[in-house]
Protein backbone atom coordinates (compact mmCIF):
# COMPACT_ATOMS: atom_id res chain seq x y z
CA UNK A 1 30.16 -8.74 3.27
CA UNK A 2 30.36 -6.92 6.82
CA UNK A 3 33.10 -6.68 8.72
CA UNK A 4 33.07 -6.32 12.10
CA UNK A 5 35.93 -4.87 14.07
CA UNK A 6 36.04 -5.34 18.06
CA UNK A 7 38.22 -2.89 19.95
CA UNK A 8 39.63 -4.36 23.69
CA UNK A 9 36.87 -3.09 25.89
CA UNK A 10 34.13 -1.87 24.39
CA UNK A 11 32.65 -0.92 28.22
CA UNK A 12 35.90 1.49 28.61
CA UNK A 13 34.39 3.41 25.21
CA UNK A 14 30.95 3.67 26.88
CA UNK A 15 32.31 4.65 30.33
CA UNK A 16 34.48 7.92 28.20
CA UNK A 17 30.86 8.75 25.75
CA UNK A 18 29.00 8.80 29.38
CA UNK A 19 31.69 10.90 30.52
CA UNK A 20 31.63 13.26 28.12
CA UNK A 21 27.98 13.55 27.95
CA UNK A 22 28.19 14.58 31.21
CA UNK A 23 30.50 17.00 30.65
CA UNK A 24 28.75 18.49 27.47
CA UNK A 25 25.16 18.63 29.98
CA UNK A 26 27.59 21.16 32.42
CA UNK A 27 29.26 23.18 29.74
CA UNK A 28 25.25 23.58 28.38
CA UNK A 29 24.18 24.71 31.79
CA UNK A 30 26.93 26.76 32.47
CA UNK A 31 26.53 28.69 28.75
CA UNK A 32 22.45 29.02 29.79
CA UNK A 33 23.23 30.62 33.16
CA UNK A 34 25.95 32.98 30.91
CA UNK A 35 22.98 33.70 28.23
CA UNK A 36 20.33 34.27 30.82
CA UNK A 37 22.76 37.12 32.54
CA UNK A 38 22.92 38.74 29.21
CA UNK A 39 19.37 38.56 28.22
CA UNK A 40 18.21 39.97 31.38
CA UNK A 41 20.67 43.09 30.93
CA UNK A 42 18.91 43.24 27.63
CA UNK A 43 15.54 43.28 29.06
CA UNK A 44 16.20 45.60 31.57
CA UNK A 45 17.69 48.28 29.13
CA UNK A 46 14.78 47.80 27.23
CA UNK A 47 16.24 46.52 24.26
CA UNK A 48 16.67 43.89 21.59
CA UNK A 49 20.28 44.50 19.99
CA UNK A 50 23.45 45.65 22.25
CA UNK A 51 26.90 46.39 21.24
CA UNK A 52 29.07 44.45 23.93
CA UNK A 53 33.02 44.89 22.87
CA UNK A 54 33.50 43.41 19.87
CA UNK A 55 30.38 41.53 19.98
CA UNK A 56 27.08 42.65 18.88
CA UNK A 57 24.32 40.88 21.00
CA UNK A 58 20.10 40.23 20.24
CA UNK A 59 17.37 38.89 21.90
CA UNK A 60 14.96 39.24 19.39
CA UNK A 61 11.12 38.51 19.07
CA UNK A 62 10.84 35.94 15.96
CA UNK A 63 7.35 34.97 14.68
CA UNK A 64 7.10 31.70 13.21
CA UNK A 65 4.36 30.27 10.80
CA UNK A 66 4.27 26.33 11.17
CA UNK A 67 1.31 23.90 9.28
CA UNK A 68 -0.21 22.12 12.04
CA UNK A 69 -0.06 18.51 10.82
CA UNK A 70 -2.08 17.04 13.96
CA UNK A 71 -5.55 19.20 12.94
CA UNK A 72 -4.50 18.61 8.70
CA UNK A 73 -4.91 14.91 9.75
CA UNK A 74 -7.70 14.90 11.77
CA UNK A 75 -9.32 16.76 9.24
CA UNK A 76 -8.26 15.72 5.83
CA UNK A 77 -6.87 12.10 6.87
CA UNK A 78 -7.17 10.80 3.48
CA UNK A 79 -5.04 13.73 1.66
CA UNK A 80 -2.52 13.28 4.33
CA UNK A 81 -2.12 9.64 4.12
CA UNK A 82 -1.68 10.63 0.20
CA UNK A 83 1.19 12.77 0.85
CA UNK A 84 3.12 10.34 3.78
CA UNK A 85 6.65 9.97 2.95
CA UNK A 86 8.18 7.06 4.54
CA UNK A 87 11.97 7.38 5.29
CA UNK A 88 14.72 4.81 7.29
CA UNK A 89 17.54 5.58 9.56
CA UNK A 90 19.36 3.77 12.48
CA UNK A 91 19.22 5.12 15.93
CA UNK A 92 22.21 4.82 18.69
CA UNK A 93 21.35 4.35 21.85
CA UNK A 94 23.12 3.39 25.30
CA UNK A 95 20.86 2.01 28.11
C-alpha cells in the first residue's frame, strides 16, 4: 500500500527548488569565470601543473578511448540488438 503525504503548499516547495536552481546556475558561472582565470595563467606560463599556496593546480591534456555505439549499430545491428540491456528509472521534472 502507498501512502501519500501532502505538505501545505506544495507551489511554496517549487517556488524555493526554482530558487535554488537559480542560485546553483550563478555559483556555476561564477566558479567557470574563477577556473577560466586560472587556466589562462596556466596557458600563458606554458604549463600543465602549478603550485598555487597550498594548492597544487592542472590543466591537463587527457586522451580518451570511447566505442562508438552509433557506427557498431549501423554496422553490426543484429549483434547489438543481442547485447541491449533494458533498464527502468523515474525521472523528476518541473515544467
Amino acid at each position: 500500500m502507498k501512502t501519500l503525504v501532502i505538505t501545505a503548499n506544495l507551489e511554496n516547495e517549487i517556488k524555493d527548488i526554482r530558487a535554488l536552481e537559480a542560485k546553483i546556475n550563478e555559483l556555476n558561472e561564477m566558479k567557470q569565470e574563477k577556473e577560466a582565470l586560472i587556466k589562462s595563467v596556466l596557458d600563458a606560463a606554458g604549463v600543465e601543473e602549478m603550485m598555487i599556496g597550498a594548492f597544487t593546480v592542472r590543466f591537463t591534456n587527457i586522451v580518451r578511448n570511447s566505442f562508438n555505439t552509433s557506427a557498431f549499430k549501423k554496422k553490426y545491428l543484429e549483434l547489438y540488438n543481442a547485447f541491449i540491456k533494458q533498464s527502468n528509472y523515474r525521472k523528476f521534472t518541473i515544467a
